[in-house]
PDB file of N, CA and C in Angstrom:
ATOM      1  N   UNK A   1      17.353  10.573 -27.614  1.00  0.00           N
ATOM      2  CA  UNK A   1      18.070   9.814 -26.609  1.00  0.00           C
ATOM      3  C   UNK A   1      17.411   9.933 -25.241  1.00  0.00           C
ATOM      4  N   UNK A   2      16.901  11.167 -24.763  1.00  0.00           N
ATOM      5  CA  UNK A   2      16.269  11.256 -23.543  1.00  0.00           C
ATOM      6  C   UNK A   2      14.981  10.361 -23.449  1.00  0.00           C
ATOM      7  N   UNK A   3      14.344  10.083 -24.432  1.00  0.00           N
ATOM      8  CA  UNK A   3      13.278   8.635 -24.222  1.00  0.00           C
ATOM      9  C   UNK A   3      13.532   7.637 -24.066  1.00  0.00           C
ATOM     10  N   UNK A   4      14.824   7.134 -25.305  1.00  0.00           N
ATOM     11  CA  UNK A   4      15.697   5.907 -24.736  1.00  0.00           C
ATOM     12  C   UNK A   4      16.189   5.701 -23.398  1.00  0.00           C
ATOM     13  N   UNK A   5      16.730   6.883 -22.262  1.00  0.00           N
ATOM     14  CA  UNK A   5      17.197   6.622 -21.343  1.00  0.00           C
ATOM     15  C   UNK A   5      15.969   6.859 -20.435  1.00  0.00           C
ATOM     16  N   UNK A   6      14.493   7.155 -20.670  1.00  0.00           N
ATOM     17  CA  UNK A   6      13.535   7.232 -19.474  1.00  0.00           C
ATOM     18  C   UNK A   6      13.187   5.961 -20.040  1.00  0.00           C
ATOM     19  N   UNK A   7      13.151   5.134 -21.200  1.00  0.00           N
ATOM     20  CA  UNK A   7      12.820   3.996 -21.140  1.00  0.00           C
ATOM     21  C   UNK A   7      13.066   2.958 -20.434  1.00  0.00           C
ATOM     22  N   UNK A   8      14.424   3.154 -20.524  1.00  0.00           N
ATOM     23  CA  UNK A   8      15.416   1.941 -20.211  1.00  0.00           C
ATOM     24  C   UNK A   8      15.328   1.974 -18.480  1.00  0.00           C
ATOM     25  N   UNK A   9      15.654   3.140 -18.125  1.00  0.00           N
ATOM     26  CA  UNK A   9      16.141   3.082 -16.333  1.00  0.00           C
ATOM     27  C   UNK A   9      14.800   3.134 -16.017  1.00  0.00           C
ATOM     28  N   UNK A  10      13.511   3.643 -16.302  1.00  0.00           N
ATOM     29  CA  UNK A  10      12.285   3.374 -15.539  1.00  0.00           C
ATOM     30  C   UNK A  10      11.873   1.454 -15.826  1.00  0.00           C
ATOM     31  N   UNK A  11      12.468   1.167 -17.222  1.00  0.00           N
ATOM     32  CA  UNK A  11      11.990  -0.883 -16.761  1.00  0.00           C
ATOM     33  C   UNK A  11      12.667  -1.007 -16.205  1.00  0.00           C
ATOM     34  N   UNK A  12      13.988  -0.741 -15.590  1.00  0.00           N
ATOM     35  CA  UNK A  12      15.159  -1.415 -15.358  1.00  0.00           C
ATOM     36  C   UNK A  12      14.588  -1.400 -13.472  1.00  0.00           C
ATOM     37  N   UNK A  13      14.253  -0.397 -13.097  1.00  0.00           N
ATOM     38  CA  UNK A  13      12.985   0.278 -12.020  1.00  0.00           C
ATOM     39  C   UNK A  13      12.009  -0.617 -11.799  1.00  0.00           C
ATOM     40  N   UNK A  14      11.347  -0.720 -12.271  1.00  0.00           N
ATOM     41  CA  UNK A  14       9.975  -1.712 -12.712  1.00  0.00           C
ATOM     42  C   UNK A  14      10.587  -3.102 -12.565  1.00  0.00           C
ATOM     43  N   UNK A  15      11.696  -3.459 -12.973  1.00  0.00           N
ATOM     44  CA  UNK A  15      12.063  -5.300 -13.065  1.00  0.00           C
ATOM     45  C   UNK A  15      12.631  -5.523 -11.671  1.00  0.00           C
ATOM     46  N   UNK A  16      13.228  -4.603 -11.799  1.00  0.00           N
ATOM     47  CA  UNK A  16      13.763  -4.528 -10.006  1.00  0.00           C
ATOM     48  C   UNK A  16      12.662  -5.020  -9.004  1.00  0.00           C
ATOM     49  N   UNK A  17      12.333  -3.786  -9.087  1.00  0.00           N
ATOM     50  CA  UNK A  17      10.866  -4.153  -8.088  1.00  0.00           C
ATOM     51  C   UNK A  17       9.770  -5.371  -8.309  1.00  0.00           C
ATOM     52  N   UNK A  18       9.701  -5.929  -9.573  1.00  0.00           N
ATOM     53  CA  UNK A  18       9.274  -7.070  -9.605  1.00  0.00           C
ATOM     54  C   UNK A  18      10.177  -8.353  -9.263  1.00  0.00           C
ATOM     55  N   UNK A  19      10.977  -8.180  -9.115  1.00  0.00           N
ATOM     56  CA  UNK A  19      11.722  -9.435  -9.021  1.00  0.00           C
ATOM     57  C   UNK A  19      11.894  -9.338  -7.488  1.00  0.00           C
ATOM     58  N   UNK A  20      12.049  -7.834  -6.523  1.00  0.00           N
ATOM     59  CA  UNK A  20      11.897  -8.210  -5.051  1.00  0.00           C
ATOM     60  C   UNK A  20      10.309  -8.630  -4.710  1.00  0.00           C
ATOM     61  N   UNK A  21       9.479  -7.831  -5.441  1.00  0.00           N
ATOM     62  CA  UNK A  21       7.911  -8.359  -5.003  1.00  0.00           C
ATOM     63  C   UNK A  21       8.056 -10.260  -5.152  1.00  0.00           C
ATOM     64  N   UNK A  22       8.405 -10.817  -6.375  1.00  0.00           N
ATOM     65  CA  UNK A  22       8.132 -12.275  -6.724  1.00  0.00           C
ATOM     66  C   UNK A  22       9.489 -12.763  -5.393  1.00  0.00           C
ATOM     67  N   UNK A  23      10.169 -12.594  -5.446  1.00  0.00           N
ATOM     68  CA  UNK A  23      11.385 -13.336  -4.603  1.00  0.00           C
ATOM     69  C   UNK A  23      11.904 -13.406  -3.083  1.00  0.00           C
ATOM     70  N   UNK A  24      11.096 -12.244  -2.579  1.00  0.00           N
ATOM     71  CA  UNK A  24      10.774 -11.736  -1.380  1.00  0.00           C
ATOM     72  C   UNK A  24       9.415 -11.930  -0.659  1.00  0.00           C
ATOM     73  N   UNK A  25       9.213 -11.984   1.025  1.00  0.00           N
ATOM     74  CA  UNK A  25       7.777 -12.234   1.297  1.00  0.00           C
ATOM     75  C   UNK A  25       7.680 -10.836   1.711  1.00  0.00           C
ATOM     76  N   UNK A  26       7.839  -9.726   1.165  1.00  0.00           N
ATOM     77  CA  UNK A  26       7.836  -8.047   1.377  1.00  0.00           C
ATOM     78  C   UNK A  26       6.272  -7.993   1.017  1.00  0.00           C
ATOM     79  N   UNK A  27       5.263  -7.619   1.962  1.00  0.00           N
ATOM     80  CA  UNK A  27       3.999  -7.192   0.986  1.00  0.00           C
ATOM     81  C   UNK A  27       3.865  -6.300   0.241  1.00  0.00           C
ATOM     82  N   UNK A  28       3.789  -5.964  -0.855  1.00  0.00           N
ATOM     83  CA  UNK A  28       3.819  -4.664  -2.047  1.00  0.00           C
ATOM     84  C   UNK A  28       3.507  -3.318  -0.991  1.00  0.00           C
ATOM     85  N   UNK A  29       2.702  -3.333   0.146  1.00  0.00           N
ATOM     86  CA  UNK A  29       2.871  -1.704   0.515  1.00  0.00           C
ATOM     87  C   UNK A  29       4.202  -1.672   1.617  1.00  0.00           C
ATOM     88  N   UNK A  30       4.920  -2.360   1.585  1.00  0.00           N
ATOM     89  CA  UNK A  30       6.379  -2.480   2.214  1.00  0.00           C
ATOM     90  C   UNK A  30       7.479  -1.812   1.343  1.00  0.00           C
ATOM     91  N   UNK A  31       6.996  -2.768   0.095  1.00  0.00           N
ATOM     92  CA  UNK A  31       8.009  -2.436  -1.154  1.00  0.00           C
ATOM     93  C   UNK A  31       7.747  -0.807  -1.286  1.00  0.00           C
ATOM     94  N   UNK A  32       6.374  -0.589  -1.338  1.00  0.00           N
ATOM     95  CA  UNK A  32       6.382   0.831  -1.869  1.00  0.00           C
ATOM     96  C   UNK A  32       6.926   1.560  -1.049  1.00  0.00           C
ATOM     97  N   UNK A  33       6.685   1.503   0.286  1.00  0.00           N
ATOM     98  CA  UNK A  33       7.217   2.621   1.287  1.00  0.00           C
ATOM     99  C   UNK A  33       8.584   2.545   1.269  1.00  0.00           C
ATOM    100  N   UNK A  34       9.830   1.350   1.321  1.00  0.00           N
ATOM    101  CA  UNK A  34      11.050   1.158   0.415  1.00  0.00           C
ATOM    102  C   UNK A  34      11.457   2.098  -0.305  1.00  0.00           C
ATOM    103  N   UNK A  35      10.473   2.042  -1.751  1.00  0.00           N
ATOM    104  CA  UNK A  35      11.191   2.804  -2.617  1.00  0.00           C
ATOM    105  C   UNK A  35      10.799   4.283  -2.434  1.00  0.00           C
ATOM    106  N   UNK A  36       9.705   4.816  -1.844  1.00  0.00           N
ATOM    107  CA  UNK A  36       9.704   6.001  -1.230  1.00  0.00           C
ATOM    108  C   UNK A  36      10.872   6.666  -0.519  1.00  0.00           C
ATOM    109  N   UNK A  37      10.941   5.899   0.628  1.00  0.00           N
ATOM    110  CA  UNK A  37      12.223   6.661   1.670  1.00  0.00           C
ATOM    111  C   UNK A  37      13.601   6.188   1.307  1.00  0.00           C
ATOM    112  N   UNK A  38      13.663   5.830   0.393  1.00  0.00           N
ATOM    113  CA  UNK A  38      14.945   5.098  -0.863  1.00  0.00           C
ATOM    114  C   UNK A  38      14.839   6.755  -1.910  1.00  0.00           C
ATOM    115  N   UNK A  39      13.870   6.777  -1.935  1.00  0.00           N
ATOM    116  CA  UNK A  39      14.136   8.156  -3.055  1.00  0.00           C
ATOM    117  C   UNK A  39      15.003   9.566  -2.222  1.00  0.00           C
ATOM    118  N   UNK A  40      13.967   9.337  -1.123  1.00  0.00           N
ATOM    119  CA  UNK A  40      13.965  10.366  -0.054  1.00  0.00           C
ATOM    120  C   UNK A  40      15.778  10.392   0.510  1.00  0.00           C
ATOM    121  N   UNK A  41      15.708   9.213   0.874  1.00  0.00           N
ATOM    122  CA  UNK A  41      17.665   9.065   1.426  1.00  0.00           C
ATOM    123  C   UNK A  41      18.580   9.423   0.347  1.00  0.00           C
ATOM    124  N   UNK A  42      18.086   9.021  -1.515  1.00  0.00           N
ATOM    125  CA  UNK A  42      18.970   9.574  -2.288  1.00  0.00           C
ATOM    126  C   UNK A  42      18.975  10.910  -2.620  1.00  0.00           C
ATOM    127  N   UNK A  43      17.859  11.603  -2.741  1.00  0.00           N
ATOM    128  CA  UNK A  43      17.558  12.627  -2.512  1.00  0.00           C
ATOM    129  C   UNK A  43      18.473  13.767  -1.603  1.00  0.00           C
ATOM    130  N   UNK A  44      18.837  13.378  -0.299  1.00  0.00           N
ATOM    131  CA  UNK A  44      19.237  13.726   0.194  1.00  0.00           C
ATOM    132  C   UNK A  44      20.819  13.989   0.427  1.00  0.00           C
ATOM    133  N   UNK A  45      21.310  12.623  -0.304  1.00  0.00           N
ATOM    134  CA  UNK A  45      22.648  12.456  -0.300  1.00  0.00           C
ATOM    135  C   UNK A  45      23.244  13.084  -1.415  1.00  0.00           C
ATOM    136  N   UNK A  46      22.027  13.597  -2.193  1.00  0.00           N
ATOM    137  CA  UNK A  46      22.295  14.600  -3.411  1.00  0.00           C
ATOM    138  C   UNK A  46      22.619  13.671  -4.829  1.00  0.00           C
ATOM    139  N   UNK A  47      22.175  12.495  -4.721  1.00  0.00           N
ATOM    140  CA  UNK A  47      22.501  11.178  -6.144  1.00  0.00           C
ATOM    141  C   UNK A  47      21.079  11.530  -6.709  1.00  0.00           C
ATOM    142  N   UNK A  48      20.200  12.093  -6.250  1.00  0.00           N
ATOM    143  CA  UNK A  48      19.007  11.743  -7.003  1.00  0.00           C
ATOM    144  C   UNK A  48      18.741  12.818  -8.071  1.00  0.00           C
ATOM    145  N   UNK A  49      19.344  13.570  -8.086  1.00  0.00           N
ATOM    146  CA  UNK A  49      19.131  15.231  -8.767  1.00  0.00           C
ATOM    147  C   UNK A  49      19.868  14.357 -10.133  1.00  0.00           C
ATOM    148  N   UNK A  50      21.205  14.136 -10.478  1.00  0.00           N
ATOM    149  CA  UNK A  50      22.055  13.941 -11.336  1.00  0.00           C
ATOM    150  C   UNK A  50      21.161  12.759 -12.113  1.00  0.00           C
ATOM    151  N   UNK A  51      20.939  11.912 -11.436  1.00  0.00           N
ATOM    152  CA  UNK A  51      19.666  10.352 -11.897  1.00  0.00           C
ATOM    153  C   UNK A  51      18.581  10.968 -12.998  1.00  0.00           C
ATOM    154  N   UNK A  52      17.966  12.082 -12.384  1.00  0.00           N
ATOM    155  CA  UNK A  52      16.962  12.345 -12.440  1.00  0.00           C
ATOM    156  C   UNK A  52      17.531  13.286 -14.349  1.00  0.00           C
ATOM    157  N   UNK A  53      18.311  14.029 -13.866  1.00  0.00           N
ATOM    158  CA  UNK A  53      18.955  14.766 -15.321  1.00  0.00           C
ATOM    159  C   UNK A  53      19.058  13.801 -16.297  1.00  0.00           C
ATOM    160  N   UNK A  54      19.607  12.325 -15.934  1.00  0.00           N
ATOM    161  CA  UNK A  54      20.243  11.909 -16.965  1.00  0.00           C
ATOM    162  C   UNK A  54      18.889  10.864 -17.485  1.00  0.00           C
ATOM    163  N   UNK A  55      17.843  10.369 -16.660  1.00  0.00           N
ATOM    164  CA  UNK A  55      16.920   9.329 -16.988  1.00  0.00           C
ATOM    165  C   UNK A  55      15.678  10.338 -17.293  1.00  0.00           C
ATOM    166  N   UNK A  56      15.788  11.241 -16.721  1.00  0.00           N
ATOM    167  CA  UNK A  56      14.170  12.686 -17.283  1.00  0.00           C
ATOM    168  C   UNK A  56      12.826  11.430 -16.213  1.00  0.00           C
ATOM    169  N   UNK A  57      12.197  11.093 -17.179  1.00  0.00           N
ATOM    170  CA  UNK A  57      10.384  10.370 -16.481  1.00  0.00           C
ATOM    171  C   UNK A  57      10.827   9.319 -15.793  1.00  0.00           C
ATOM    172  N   UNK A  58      11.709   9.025 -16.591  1.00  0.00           N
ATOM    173  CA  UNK A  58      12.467   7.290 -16.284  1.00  0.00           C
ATOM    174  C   UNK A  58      12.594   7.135 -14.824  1.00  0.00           C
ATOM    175  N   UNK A  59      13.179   8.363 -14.328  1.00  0.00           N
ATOM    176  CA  UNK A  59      13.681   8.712 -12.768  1.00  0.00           C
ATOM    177  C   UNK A  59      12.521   9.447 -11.726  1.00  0.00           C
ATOM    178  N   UNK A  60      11.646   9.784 -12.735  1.00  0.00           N
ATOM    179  CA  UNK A  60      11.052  11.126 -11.879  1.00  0.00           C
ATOM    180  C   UNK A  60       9.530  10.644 -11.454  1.00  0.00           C
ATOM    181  N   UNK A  61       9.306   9.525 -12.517  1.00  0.00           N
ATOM    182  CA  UNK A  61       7.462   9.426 -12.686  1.00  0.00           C
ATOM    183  C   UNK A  61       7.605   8.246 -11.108  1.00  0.00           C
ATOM    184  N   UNK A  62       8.213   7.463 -11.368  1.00  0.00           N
ATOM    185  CA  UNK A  62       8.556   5.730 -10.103  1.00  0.00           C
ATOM    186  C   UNK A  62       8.278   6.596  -8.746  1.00  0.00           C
ATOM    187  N   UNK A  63       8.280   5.698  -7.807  1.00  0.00           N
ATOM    188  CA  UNK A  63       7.667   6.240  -6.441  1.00  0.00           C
ATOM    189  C   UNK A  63       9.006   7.032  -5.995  1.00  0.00           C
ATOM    190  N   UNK A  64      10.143   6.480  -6.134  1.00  0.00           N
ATOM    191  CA  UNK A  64      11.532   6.716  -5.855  1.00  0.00           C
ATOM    192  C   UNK A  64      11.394   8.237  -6.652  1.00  0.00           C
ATOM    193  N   UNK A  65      10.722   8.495  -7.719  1.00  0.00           N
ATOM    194  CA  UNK A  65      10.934   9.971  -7.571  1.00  0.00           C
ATOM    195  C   UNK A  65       9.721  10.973  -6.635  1.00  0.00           C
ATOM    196  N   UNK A  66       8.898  10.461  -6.516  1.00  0.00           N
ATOM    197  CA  UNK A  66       8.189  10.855  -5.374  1.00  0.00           C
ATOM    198  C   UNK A  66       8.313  10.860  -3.993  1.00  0.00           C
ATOM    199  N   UNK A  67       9.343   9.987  -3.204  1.00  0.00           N
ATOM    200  CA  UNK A  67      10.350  10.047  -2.034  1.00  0.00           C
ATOM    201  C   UNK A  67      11.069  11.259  -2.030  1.00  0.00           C
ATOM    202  N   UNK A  68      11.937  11.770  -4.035  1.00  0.00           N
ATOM    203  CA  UNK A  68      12.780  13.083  -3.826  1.00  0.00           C
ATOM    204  C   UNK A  68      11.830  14.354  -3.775  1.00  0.00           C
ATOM    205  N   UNK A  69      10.652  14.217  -4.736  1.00  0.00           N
ATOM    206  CA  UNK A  69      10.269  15.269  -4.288  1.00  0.00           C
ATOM    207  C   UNK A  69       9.611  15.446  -2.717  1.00  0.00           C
ATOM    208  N   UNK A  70       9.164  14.523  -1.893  1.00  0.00           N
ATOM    209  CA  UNK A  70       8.574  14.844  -0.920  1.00  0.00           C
ATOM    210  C   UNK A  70      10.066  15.478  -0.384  1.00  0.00           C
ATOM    211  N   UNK A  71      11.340  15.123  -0.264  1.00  0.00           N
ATOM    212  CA  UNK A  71      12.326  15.653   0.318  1.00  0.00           C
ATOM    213  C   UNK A  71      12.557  17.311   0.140  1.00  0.00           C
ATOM    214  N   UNK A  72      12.704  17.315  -1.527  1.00  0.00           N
ATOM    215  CA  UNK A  72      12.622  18.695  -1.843  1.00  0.00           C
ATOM    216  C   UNK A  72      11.952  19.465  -0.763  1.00  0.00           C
ATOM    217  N   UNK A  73      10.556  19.287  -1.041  1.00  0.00           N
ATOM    218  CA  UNK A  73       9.782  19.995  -0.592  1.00  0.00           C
ATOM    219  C   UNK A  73       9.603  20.186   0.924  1.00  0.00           C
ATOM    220  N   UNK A  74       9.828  19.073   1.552  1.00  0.00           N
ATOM    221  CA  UNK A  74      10.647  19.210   3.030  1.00  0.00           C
ATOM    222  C   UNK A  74      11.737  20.126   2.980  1.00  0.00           C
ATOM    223  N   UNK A  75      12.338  19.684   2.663  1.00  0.00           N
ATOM    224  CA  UNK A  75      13.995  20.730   2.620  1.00  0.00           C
ATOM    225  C   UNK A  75      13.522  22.408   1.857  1.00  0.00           C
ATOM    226  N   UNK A  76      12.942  22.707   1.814  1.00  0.00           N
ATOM    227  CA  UNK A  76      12.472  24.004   1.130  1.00  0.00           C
ATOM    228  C   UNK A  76      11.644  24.454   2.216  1.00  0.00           C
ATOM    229  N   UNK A  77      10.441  23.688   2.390  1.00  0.00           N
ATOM    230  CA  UNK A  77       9.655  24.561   3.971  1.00  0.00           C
ATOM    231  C   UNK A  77      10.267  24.451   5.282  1.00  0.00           C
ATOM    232  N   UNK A  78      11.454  23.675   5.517  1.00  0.00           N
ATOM    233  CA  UNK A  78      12.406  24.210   6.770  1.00  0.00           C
ATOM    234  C   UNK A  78      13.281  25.001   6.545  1.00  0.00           C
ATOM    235  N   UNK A  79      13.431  25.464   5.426  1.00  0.00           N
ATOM    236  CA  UNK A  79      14.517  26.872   5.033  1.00  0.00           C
ATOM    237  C   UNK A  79      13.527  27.789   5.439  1.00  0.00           C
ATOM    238  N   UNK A  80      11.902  28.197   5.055  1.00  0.00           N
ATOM    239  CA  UNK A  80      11.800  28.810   4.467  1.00  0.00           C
ATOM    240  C   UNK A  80      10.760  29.053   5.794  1.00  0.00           C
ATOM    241  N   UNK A  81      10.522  27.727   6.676  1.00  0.00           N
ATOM    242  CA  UNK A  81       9.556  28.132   7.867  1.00  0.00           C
ATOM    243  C   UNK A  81      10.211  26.989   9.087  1.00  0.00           C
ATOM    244  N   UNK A  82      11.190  26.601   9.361  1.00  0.00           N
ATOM    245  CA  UNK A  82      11.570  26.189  10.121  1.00  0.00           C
ATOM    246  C   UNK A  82      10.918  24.785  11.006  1.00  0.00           C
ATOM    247  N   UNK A  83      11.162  25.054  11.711  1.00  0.00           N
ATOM    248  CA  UNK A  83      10.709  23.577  12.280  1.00  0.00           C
ATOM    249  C   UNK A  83       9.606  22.869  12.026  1.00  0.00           C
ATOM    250  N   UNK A  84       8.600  23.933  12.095  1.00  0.00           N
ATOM    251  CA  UNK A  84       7.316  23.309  11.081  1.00  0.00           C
ATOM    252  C   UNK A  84       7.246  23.238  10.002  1.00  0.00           C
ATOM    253  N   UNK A  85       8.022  23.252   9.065  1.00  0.00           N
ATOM    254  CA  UNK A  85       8.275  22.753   7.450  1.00  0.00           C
ATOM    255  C   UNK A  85       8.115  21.630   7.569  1.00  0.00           C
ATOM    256  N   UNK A  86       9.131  20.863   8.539  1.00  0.00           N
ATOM    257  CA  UNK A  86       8.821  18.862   8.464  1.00  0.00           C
ATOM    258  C   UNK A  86       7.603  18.738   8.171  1.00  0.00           C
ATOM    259  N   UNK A  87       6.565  19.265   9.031  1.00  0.00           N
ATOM    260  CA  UNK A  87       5.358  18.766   8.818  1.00  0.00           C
ATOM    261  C   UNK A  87       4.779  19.086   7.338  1.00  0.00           C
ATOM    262  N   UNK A  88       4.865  20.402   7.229  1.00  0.00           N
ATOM    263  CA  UNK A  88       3.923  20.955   5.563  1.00  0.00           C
ATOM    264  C   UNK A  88       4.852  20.660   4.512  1.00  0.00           C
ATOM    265  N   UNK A  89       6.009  20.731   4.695  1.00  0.00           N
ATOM    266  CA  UNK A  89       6.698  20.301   3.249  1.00  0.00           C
ATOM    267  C   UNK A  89       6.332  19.670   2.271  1.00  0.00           C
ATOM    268  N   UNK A  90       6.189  18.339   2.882  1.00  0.00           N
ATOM    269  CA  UNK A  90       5.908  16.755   2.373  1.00  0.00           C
ATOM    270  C   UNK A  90       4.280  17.215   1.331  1.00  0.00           C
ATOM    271  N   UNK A  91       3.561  17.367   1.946  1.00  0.00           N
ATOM    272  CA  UNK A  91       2.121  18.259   1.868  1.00  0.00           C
ATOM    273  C   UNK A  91       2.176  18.921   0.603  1.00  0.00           C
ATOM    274  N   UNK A  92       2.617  20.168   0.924  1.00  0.00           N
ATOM    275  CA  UNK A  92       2.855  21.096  -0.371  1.00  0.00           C
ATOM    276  C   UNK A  92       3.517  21.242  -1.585  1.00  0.00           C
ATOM    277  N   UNK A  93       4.395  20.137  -1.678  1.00  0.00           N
ATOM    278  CA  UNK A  93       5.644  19.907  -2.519  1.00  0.00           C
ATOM    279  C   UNK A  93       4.757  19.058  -3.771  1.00  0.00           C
ATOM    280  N   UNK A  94       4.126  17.676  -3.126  1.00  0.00           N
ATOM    281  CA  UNK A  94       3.135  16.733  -3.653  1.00  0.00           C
ATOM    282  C   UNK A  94       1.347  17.156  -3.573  1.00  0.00           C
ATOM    283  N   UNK A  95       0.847  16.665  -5.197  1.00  0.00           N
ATOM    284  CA  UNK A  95      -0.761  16.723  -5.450  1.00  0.00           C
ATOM    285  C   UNK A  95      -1.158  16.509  -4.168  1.00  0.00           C
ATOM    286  N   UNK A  96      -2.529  17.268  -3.921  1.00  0.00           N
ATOM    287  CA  UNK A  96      -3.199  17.026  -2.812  1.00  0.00           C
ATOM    288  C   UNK A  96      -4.000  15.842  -2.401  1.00  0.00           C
ATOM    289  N   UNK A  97      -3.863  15.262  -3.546  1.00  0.00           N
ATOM    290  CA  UNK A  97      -4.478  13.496  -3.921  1.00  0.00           C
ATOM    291  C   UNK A  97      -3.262  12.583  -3.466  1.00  0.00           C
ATOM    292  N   UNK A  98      -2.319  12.718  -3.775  1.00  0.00           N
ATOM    293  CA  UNK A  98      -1.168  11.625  -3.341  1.00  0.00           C
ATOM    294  C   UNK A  98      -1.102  12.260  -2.126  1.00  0.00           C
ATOM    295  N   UNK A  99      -1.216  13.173  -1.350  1.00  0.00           N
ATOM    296  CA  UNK A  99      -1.168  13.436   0.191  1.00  0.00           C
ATOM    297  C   UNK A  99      -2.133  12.934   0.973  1.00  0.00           C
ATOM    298  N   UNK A 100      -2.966  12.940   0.345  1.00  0.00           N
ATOM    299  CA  UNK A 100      -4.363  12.135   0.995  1.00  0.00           C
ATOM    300  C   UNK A 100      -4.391  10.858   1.160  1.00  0.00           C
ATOM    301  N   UNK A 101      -3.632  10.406   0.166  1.00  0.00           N
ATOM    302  CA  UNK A 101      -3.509   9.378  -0.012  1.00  0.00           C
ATOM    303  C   UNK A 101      -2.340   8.464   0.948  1.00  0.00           C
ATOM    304  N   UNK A 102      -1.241   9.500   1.422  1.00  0.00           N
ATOM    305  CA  UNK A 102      -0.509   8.830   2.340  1.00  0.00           C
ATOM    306  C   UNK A 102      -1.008   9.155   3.820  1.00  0.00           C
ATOM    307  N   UNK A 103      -1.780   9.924   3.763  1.00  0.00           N
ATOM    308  CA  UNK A 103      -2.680  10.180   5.384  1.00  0.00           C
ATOM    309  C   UNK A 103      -3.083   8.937   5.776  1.00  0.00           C
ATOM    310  N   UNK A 104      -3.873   8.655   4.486  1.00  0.00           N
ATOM    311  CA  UNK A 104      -5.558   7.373   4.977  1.00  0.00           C
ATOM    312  C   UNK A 104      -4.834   6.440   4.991  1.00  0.00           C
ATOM    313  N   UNK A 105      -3.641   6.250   4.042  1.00  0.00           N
ATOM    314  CA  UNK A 105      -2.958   4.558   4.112  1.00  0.00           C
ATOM    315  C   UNK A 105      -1.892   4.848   5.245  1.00  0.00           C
ATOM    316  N   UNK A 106      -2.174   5.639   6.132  1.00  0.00           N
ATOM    317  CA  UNK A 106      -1.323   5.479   7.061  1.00  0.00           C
ATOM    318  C   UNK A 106      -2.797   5.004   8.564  1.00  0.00           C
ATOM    319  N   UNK A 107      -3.454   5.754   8.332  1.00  0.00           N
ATOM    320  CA  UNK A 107      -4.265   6.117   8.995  1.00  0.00           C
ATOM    321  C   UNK A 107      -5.084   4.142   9.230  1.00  0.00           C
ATOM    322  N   UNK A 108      -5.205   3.798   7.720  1.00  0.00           N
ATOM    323  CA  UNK A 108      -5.506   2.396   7.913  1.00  0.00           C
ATOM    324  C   UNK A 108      -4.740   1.434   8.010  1.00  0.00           C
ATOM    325  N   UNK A 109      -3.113   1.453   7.983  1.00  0.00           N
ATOM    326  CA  UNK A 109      -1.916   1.176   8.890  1.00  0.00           C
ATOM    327  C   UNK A 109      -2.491   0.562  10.231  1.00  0.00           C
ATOM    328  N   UNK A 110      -3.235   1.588  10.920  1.00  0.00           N
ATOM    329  CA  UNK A 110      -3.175   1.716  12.170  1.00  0.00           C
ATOM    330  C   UNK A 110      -4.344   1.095  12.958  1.00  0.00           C
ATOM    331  N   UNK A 111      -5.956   0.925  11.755  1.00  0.00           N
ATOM    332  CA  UNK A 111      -6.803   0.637  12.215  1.00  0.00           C
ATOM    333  C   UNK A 111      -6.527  -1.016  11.953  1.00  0.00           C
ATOM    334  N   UNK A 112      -5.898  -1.612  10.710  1.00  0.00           N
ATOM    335  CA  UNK A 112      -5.749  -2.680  10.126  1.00  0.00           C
ATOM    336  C   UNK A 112      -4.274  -3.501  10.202  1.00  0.00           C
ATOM    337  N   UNK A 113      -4.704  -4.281  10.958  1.00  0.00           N
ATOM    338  CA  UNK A 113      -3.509  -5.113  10.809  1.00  0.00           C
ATOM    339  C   UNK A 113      -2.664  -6.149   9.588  1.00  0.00           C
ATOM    340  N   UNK A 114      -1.288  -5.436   9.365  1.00  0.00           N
ATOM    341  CA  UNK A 114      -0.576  -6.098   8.188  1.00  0.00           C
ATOM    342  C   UNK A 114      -0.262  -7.725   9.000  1.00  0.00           C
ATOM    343  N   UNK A 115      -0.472  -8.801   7.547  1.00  0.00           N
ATOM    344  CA  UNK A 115       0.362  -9.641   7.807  1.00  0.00           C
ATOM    345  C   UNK A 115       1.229  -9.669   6.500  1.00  0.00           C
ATOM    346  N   UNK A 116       2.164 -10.671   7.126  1.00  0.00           N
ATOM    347  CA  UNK A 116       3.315 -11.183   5.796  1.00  0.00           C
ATOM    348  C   UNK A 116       2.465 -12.649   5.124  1.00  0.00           C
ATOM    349  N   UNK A 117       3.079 -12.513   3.790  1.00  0.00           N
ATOM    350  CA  UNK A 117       2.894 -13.199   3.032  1.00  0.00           C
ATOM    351  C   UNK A 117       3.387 -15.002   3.244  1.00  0.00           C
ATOM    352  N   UNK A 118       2.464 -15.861   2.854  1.00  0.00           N
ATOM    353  CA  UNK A 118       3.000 -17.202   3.291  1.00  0.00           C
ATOM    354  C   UNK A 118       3.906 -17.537   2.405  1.00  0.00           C
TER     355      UNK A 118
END
């Protein structure tokens, strides 16, 4: 049953997000950052832990579970080092490849200008 239910709620995940990518003029790195700080806010409100029990990959592998863990891991290095946790949390919680990875695509954010979709 736990495959059936990472099956089901990770397409159900996946159709979602395709149907705002096709129906919306959101550019896909909009959507993603969305379902990032969408994980991160459920995360927080404490819905994402119970999600996550009941769907296993279904919940955990999607970016939306990568929003909770960056939270986790925030919320663990300000227990554990205070004000400067905000900063390393995010960092240490997540591969050092997906951190890199939100540096430079932030970093080219800044050099590169987004437009919206026609």
């Amino acid at each position: 049953m736990d495959y059936i239910n990472a099956f089901w709620v990770g397409g159900l995940i996946c159709a979602l997000v395709q149907i705002l990518m096709d129906r919306t003029k959101l550019m896909p790195g909009r959507i993603m950052v969305l379902l990032v700080c969408s994980g991160t806010a459920l995360g927080f409100l404490g819905l994402y832990e119970p999600f996550v029990k009941f769907a296993g990959a279904g919940a955990s592998v999607p970016l939306l579970g990568f929003g909770n863990t960056l939270f986790k891991g925030v919320r663990e290095a300000v227990q554990t080092h205070g004000f400067i946790g905000i900063f390393e949390g995010g960092f240490t919680s997540s591969a050092v490849g997906i951190s890199a990875a939100l540096v430079f695509g932030y970093a080219a954010s800044l050099i590169f200008e987004p437009r919206m979709k026609k």
